[in-house]
Structure formats: C-alpha cells, structure tokens
N, C-alpha and C. Protein backbone atom coordinates (compact mmCIF):
# COMPACT_ATOMS: atom_id res chain seq x y z
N UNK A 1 0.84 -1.19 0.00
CA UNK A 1 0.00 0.00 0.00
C UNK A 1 0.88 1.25 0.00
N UNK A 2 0.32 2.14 -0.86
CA UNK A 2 1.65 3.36 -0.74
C UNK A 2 0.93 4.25 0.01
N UNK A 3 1.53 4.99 0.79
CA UNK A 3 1.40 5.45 2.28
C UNK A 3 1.65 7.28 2.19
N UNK A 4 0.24 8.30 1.60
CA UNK A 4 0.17 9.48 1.12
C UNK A 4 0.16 10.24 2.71
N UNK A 5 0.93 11.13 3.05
CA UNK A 5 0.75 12.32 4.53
C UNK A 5 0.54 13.38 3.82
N UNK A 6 -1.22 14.12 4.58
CA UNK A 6 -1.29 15.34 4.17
C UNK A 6 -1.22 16.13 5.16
N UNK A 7 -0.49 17.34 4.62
CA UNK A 7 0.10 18.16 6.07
C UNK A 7 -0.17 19.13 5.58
N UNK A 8 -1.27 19.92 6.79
CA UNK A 8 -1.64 21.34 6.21
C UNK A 8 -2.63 21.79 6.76
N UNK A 9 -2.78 23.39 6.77
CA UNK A 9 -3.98 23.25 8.02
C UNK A 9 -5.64 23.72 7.73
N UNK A 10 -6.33 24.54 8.08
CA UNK A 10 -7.72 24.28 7.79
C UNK A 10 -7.90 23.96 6.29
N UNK A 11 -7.36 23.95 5.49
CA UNK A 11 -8.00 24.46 3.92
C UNK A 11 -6.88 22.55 3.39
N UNK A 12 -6.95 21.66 4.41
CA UNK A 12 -5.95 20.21 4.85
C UNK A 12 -7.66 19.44 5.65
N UNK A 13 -7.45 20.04 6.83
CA UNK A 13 -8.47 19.77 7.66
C UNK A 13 -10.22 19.96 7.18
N UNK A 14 -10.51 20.76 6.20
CA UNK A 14 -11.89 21.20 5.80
C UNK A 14 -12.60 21.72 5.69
N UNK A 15 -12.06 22.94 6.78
CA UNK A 15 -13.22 23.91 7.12
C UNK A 15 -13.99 24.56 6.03
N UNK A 16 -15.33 24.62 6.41
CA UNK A 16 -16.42 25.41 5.44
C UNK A 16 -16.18 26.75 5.68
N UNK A 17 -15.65 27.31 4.28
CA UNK A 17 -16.07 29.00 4.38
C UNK A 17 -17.66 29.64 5.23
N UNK A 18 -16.90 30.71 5.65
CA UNK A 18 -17.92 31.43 6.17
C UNK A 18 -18.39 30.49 7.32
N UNK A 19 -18.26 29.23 8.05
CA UNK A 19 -18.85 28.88 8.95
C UNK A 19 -18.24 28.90 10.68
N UNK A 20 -18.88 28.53 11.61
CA UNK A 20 -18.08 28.29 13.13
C UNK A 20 -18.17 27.14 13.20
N UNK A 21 -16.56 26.72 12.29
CA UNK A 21 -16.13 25.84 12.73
C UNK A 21 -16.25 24.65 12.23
N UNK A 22 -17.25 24.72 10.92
CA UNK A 22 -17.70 23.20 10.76
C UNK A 22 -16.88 22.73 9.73
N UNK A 23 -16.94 21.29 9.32
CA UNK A 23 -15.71 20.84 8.22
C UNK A 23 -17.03 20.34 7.14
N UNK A 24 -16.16 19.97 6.29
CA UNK A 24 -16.74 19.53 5.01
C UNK A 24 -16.71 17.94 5.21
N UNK A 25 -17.57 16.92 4.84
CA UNK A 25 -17.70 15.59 5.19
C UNK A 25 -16.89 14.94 4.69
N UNK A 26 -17.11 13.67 4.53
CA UNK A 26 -16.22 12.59 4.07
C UNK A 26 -16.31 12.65 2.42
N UNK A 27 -16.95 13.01 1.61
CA UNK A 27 -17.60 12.68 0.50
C UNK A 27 -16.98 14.31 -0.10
N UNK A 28 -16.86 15.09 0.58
CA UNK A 28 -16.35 16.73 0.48
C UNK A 28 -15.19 17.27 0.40
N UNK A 29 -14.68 17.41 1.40
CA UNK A 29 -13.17 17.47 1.41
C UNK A 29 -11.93 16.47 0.72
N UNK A 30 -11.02 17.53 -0.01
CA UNK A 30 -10.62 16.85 -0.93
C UNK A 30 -9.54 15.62 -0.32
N UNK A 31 -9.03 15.56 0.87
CA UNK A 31 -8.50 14.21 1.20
C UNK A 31 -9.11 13.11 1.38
N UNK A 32 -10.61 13.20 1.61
CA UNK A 32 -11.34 11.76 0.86
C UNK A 32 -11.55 11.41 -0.09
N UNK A 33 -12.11 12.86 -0.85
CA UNK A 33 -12.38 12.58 -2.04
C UNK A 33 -11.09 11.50 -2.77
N UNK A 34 -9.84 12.39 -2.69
CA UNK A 34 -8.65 11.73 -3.30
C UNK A 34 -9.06 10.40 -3.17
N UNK A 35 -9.17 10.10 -1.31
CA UNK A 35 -8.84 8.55 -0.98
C UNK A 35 -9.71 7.22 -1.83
N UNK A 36 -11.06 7.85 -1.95
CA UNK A 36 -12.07 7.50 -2.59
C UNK A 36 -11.57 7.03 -4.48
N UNK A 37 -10.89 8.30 -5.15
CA UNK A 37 -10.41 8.05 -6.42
C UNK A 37 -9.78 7.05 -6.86
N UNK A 38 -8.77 7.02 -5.14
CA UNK A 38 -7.43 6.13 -5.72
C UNK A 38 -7.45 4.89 -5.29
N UNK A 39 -8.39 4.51 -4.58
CA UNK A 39 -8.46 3.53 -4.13
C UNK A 39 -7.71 2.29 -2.71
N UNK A 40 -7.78 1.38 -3.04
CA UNK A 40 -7.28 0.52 -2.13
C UNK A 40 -5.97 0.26 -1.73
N UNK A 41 -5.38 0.47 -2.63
CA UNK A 41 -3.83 0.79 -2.89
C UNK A 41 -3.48 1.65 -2.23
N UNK A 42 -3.88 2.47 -1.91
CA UNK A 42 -3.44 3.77 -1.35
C UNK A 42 -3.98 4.28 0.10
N UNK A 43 -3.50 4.87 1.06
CA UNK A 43 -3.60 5.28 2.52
C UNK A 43 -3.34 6.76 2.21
N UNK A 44 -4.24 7.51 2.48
CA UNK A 44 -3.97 8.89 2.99
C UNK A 44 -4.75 8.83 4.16
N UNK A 45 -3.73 10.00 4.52
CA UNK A 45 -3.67 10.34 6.34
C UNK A 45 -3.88 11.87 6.19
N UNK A 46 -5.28 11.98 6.77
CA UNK A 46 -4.99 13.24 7.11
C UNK A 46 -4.30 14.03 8.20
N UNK A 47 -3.42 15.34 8.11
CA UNK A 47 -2.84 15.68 9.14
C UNK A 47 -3.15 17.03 8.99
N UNK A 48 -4.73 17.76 8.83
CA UNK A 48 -4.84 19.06 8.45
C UNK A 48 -5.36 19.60 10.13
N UNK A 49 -4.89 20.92 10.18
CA UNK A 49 -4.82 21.46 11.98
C UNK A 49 -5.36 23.18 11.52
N UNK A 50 -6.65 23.32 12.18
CA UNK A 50 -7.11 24.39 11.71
C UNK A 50 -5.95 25.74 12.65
N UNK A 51 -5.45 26.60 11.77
CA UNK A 51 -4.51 27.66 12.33
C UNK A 51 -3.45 27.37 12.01
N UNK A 52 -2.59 26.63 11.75
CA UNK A 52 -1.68 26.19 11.02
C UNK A 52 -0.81 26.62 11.27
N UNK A 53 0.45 27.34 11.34
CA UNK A 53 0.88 28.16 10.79
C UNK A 53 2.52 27.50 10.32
N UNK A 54 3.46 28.33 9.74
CA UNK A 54 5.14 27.53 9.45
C UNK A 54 5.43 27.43 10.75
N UNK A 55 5.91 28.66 11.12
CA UNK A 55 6.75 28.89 12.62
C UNK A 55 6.56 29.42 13.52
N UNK A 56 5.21 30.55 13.13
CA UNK A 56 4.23 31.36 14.13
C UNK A 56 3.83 30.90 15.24
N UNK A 57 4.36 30.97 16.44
CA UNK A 57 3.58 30.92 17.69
C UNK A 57 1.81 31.84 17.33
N UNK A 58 0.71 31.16 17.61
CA UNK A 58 -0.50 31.51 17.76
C UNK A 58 -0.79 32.16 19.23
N UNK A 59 -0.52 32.72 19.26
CA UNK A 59 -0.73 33.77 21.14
C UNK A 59 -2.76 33.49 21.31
N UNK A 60 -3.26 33.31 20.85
CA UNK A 60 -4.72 33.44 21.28
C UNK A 60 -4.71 31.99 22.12
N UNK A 61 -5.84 32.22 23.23
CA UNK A 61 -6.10 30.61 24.18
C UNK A 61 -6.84 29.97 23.11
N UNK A 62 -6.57 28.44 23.57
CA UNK A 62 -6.91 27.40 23.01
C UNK A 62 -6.33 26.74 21.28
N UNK A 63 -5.43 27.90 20.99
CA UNK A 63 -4.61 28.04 19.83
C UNK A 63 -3.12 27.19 20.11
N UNK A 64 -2.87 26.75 21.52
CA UNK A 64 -1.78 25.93 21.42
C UNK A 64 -1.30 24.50 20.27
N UNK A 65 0.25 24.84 20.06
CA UNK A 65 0.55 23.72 18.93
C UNK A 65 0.18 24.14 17.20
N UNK A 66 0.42 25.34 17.47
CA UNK A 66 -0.38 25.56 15.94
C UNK A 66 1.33 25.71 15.10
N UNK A 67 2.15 25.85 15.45
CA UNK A 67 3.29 25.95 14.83
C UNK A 67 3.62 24.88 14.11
N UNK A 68 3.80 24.63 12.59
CA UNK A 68 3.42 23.37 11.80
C UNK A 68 5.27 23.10 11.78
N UNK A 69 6.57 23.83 12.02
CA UNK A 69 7.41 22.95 12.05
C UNK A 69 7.68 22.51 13.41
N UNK A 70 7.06 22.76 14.32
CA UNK A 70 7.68 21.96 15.60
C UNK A 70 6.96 20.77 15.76
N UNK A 71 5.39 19.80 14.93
CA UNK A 71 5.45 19.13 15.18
C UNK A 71 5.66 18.29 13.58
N UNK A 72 6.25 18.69 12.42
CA UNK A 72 6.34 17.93 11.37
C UNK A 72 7.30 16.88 11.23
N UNK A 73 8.61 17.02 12.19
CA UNK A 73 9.17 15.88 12.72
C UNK A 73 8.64 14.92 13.48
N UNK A 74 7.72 14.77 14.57
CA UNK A 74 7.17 13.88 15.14
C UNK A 74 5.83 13.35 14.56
N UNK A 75 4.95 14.23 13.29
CA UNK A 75 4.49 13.71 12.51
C UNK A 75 4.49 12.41 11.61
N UNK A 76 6.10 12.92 10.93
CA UNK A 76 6.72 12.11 9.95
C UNK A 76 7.15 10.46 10.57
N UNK A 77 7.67 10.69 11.71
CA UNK A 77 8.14 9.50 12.65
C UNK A 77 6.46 8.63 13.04
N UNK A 78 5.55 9.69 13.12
CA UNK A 78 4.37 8.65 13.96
C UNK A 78 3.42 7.89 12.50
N UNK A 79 4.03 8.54 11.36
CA UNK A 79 3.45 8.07 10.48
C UNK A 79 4.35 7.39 9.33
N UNK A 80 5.69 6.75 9.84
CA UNK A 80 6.73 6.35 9.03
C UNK A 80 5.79 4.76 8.79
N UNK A 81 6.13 3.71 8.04
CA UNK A 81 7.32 4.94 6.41
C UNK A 81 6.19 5.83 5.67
N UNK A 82 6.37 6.70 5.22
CA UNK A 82 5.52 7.43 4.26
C UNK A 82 5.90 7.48 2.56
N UNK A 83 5.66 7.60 2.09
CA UNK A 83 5.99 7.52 0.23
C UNK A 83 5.95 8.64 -0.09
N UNK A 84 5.22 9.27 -0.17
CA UNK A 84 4.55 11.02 -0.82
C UNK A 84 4.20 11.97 1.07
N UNK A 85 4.33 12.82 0.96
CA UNK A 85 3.65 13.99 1.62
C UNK A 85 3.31 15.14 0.50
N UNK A 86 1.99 15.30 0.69
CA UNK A 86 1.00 16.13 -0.06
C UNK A 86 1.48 17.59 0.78
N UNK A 87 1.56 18.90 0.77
CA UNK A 87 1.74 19.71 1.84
C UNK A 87 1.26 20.77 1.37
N UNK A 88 0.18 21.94 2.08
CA UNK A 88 -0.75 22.85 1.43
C UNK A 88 -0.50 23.78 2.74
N UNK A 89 0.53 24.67 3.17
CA UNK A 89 0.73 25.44 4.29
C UNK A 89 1.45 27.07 3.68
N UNK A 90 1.05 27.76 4.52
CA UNK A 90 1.57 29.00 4.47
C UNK A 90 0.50 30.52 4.73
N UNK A 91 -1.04 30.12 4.39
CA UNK A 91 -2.22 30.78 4.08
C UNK A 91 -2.19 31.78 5.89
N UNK A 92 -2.09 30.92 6.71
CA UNK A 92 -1.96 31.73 8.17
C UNK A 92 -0.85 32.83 8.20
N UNK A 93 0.24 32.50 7.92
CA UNK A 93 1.05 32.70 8.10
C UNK A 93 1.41 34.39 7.62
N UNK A 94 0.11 35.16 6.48
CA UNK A 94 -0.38 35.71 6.00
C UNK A 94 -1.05 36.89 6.55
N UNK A 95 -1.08 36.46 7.75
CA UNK A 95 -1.96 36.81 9.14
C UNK A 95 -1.11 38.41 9.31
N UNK A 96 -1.75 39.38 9.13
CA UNK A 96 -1.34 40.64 9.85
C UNK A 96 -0.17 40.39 11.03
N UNK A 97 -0.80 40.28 11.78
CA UNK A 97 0.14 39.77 13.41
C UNK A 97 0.98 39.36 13.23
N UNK A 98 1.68 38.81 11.99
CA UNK A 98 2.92 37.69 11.55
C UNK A 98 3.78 38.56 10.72
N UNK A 99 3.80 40.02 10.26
CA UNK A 99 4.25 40.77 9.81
C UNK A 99 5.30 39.82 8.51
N UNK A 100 5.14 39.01 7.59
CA UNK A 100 5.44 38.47 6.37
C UNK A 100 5.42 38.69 5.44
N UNK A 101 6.07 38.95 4.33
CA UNK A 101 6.00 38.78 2.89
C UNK A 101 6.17 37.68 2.63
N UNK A 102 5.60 37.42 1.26
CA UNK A 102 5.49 36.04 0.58
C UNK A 102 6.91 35.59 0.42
N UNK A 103 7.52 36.69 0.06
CA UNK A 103 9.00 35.60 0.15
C UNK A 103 9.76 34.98 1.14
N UNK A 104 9.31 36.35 2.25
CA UNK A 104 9.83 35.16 3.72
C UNK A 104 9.15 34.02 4.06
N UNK A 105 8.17 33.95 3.41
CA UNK A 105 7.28 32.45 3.91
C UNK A 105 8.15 31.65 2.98
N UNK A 106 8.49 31.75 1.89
CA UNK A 106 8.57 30.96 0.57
C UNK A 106 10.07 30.42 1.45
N UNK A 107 10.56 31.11 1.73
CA UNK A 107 12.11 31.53 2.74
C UNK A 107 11.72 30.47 3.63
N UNK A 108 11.06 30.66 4.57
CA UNK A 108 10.77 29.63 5.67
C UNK A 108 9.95 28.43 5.19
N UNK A 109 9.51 28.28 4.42
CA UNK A 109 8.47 27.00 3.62
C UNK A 109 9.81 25.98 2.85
N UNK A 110 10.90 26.50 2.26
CA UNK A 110 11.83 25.95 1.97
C UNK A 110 12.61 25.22 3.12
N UNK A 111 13.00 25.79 3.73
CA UNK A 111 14.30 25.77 4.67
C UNK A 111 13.84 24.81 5.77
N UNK A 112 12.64 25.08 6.36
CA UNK A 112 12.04 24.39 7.23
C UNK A 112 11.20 23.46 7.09
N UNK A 113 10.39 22.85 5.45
CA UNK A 113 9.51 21.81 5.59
C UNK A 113 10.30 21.01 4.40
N UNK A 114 10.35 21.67 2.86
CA UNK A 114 10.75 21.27 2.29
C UNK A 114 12.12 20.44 2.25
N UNK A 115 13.59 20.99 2.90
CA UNK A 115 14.30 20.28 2.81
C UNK A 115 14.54 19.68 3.91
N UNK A 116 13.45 19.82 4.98
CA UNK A 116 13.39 18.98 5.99
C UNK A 116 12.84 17.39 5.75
N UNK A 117 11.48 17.46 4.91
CA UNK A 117 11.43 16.76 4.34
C UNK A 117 11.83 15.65 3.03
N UNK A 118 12.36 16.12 2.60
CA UNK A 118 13.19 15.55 1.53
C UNK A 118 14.15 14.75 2.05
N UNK A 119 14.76 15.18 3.48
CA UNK A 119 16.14 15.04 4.08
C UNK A 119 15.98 13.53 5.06
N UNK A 120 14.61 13.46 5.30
CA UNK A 120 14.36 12.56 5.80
C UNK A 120 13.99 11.46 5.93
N UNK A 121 14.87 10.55 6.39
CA UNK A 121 14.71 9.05 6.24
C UNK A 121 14.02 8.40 6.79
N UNK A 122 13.09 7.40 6.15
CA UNK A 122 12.48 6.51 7.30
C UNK A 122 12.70 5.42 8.64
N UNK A 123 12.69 5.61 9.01
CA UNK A 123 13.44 4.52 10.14
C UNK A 123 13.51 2.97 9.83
N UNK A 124 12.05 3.00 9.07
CA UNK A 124 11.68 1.47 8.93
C UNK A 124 12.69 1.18 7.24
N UNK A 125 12.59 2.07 6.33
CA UNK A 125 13.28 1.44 5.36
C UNK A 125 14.54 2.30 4.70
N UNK A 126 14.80 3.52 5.57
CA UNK A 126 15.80 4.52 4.91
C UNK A 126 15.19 4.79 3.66
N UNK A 127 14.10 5.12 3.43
CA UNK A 127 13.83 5.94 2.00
C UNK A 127 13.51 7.34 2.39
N UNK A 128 13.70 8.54 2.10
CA UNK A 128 12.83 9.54 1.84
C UNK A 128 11.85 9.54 1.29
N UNK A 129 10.58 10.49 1.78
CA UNK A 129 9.30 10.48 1.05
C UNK A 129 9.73 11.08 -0.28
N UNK A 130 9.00 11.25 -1.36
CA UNK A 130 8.46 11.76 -2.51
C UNK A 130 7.73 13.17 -1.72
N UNK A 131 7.97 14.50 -2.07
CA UNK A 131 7.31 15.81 -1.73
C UNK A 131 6.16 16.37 -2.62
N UNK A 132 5.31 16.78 -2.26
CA UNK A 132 4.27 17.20 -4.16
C UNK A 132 3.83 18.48 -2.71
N UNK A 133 4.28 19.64 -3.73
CA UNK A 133 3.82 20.92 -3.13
C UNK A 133 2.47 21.96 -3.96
N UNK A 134 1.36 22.31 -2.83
CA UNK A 134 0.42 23.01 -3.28
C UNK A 134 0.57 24.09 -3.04
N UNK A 135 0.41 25.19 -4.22
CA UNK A 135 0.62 26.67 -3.57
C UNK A 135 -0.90 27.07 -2.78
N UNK A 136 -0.41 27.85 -1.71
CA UNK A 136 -1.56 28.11 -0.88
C UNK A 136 -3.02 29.20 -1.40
N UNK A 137 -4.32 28.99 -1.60
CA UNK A 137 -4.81 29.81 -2.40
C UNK A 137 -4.87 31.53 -2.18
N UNK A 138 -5.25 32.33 -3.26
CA UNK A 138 -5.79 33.79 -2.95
C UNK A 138 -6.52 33.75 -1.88
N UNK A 139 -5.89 35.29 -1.14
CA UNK A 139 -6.48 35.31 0.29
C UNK A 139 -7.54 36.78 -0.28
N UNK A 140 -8.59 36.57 -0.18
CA UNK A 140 -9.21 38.00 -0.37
C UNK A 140 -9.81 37.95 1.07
N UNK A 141 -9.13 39.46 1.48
CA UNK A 141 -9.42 40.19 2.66
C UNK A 141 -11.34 40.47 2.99
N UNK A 142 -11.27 40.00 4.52
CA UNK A 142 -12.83 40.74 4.93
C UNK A 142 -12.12 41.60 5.62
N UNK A 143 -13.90 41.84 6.19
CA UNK A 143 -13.95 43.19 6.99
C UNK A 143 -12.85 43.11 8.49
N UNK A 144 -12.15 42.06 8.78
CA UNK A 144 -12.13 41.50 10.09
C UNK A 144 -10.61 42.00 10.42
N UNK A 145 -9.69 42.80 9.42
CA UNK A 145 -8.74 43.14 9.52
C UNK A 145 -7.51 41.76 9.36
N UNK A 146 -7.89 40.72 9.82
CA UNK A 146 -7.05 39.73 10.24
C UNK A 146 -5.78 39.56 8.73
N UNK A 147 -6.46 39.35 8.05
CA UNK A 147 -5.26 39.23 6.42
C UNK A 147 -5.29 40.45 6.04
N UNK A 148 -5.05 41.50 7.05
CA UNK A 148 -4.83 43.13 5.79
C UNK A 148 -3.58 42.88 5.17
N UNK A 149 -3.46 42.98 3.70
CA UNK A 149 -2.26 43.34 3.20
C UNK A 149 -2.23 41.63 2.82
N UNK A 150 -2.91 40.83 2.68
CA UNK A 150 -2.50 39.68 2.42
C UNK A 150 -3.11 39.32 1.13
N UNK A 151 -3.55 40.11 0.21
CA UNK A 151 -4.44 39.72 -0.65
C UNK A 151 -2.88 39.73 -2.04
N UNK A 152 -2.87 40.84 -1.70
CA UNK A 152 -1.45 41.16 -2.99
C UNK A 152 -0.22 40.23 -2.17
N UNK A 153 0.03 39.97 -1.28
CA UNK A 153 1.45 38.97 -0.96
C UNK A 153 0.89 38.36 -1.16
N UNK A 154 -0.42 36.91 -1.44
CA UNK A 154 -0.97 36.08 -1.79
C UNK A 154 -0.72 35.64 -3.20
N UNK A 155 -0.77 36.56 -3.99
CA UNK A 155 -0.66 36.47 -5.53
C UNK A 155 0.06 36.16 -5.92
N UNK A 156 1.27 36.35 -5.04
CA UNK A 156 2.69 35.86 -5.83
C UNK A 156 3.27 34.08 -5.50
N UNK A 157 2.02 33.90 -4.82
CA UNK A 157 2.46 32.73 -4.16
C UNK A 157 2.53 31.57 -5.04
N UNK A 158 1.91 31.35 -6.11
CA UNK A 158 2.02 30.72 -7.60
C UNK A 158 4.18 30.41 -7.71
N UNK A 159 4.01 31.44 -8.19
CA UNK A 159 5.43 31.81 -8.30
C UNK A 159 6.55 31.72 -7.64
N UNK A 160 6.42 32.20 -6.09
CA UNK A 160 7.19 31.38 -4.88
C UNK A 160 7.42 29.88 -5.20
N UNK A 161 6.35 29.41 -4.70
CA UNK A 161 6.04 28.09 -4.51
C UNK A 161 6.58 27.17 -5.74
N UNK A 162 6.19 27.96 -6.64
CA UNK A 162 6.59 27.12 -7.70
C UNK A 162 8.05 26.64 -8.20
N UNK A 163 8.96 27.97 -7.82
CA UNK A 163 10.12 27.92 -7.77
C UNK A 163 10.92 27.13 -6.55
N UNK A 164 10.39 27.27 -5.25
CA UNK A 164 10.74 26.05 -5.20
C UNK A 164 10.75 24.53 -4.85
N UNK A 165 9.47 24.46 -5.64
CA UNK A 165 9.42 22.75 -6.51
C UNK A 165 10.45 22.93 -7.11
N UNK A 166 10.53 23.67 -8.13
CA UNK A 166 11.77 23.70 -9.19
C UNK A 166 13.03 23.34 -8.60
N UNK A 167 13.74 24.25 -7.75
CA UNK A 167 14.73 23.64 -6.71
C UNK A 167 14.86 22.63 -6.27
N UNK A 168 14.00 22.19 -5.87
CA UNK A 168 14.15 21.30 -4.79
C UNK A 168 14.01 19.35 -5.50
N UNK A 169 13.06 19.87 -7.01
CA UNK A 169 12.59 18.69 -7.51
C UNK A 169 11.54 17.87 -6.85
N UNK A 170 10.87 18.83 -6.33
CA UNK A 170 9.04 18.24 -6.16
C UNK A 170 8.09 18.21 -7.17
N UNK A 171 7.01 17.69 -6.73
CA UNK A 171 6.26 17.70 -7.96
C UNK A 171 5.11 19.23 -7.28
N UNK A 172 4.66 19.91 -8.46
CA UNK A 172 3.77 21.13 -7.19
C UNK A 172 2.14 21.60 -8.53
N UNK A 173 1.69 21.92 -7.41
CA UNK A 173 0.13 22.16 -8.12
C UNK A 173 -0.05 23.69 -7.64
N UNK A 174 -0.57 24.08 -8.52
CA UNK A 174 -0.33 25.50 -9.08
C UNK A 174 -1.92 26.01 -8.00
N UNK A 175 -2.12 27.04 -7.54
CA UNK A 175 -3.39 27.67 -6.80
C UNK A 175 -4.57 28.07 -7.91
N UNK A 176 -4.16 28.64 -9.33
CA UNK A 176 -5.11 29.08 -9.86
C UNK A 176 -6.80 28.63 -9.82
N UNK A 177 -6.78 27.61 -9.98
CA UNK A 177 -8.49 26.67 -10.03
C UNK A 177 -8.55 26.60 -8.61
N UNK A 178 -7.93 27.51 -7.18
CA UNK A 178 -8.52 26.83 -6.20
C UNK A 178 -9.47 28.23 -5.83
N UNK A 179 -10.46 28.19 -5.57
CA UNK A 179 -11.42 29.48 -5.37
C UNK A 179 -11.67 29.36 -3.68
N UNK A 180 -11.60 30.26 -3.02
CA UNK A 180 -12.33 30.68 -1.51
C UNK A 180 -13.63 30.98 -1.75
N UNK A 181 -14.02 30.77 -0.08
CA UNK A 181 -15.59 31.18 -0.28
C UNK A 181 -15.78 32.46 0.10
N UNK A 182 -16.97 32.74 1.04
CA UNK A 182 -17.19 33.96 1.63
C UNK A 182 -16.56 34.59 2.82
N UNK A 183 -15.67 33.95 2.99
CA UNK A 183 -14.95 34.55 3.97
C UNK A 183 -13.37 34.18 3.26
N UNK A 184 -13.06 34.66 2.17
CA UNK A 184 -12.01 34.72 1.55
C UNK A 184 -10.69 34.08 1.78
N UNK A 185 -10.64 32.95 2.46
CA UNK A 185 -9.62 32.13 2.80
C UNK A 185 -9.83 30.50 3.04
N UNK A 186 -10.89 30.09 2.83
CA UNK A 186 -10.88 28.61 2.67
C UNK A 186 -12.09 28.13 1.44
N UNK A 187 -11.53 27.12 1.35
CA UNK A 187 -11.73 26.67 -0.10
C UNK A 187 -13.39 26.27 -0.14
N UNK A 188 -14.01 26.14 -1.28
CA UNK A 188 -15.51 26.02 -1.83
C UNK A 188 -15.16 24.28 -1.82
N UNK A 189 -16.32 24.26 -1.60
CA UNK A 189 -16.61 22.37 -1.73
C UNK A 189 -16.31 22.13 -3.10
N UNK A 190 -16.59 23.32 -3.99
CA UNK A 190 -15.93 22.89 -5.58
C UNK A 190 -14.37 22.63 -5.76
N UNK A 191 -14.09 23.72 -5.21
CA UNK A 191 -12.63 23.95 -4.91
C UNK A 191 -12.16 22.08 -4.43
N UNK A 192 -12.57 21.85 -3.49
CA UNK A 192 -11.99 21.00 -2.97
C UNK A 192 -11.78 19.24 -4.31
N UNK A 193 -12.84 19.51 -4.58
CA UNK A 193 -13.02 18.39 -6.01
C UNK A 193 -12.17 19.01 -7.05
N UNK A 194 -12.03 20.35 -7.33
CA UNK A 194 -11.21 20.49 -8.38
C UNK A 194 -9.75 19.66 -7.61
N UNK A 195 -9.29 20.31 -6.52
CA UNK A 195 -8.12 19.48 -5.86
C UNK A 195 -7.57 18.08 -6.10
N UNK A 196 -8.98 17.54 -5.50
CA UNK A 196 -8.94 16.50 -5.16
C UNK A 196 -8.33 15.56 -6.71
N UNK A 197 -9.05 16.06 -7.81
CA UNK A 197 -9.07 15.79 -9.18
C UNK A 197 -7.59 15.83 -9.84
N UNK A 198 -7.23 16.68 -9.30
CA UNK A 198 -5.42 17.05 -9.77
C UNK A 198 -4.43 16.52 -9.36
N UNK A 199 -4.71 16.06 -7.93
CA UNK A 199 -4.03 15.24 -7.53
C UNK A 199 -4.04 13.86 -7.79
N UNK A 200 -4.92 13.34 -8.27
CA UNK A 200 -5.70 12.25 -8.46
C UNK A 200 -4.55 12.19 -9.90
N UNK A 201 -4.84 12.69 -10.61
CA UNK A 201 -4.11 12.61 -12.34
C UNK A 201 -2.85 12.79 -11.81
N UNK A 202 -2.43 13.62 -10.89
CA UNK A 202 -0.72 13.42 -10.54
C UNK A 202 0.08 12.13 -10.21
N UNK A 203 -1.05 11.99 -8.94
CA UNK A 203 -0.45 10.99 -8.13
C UNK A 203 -0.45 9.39 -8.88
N UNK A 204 -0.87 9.06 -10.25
CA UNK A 204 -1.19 7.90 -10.94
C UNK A 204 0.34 8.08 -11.53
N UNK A 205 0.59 9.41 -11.86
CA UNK A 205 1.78 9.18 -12.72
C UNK A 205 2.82 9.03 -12.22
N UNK A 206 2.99 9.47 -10.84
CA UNK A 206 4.34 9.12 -9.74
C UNK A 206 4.59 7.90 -10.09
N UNK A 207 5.89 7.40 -9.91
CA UNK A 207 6.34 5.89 -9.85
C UNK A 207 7.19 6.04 -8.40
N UNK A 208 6.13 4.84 -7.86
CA UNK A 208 6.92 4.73 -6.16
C UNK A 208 7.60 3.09 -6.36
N UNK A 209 8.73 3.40 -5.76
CA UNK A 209 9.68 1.97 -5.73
C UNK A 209 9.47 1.58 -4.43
C-alpha cells in the first residue's frame, strides 16, 4: 500500500467557508475525495490542523501547537514509512500579526519543511518520502482586519512556490483553479473536487519503488 501524509492546516483539515467551525464531510473534502479516487492501494492520512501556521507561535487561548514545524518531525516518525507527503501550508502565516512577505514564507516553507522533508529518512526502510507541493490559495481580505495586506502577498504565491518545486525537484500544483468562499480564505466544496481531481491525475503518474 503506498502510504500518502497530508500536512496542512484548515484548507488540509476542511473547514467550510464562512462557517463556526464546521468541516466539510467525508464525500467533500478533498483528502477523501482523493482517498475515494485512488483507491485501495493507497492510505492517505490526514494531518490538516485548523490555524496552522510555518513557525508562528498563535498567542490566542486554546490556539496551542499551531506551529506546523515543531510538530512535522514527530508527525513524519508517527506516520513512518511514508511515500509522498502532499503539503498545502503558508495561508496563516499571511496573518497581519505575523508581519510576512510572501517571500519570507517561501524563505521559511523551503528551509524548514521542504528540505526537511526531503532530508528525511524513514526509520523502517531509509527511504525519503516523494514531496508534491500546493501553492496556498488567494487570500481575499474581509472586513475583520485579520489578512490586511495579504491579498497582494498572496498572488505571488504561484510563483514562490513554484520555484521552489523547481529547486528542490518536487512535484507542485499551481493555486489558480482553487477558489475561496465567503470569507475569503478557505476553499468552496468545488474547490476542494477540483483538488482532489489534480491530484488524483498526478499521483497515478508518480512511480513509487
């Protein structure tokens, strides 16, 4: 069975635009959907954590653990061996309070997941996973202040991201077809099937040894 980790946080995990709190079902969100496509052969794990962030301490209560590299090492270990990690992170990180440009994320998205991951061996068979990187979608700003200024560093994130797949030699899926809902930062139940769909045609063409 080849053994898919998705790491990434609400827009990983499901959440419905515009709602408190609720996720998208089994049949909805695109890490079933995938699981559903590909069948029996295949294990995906979800590992999506609403708040996410690269390296951001989350200061609000009940926001503990939201920092996505302090637990992506003990991730990788609780879910060894792995083949592929799917990884869709950076959209928090976007966050006013986090004072970022897209390139320092792209900066810290490299340095800290990407060649962390790549770098890492499994315990059980010494392979490294296979990496396939998603750029994180357009953030269009509400009224709520929280993403001011994140709509235009958002845009370039195509381009970040993409470059480095290129580097690094991942495989990466581009943001354009992924649409937000009404609260301009997590994905439409369409959205999530377009996803789910792309990955689906990717992941057939990987060759895992």
């Amino acid at each position: 069975m080849i053994r898919i980790l998705c790491y990434g946080d609400s827009n990983t995990w499901g959440y419905i635009s515009g709602s408190d709190h609720q996720r998208y079902g089994e049949k909805e969100r695109w890490t079933k959907v995938l699981a559903q496509k590909l069948g029996e052969n295949y294990e995906i794990i979800e590992e999506g954590l609403n708040s996410r962030t690269l390296i951001s301490n989350d200061e609000r209560p009940g926001k503990e653990g939201r920092n996505g590299f302090k637990y992506l090492l003990p991730c990788l270990d609780t879910h060894d061996p792995i083949d592929l990690v799917i990884i869709l992170l950076g959209t928090n990180e976007l966050k006013k309070v986090y004072h970022k440009s897209m390139e320092e994320i792209g900066e810290i998205f490299e340095e800290y997941f990407v060649k962390v991951i790549l770098n890492k061996k499994s315990q059980v068979d010494g392979r490294s996973p296979k990496l396939l990187i998603i750029a994180p979608p357009v953030v269009h700003e509400d009224s709520s202040g929280k993403y001011e200024g994140a709509h235009e560093k958002s845009l370039k994130a195509n381009e970040v991201y993409k470059n480095i797949a290129s580097r690094n030699h991942c495989y990466f899926v581009q943001n354009t077809e992924l649409k937000t809902g009404i609260d301009g930062v997590h994905l439409t139940k369409e959205s999530h099937q377009v996803l789910a769909d792309k990955l689906y045609q990717m992941i057939k063409e990987i060759t895992f040894s």
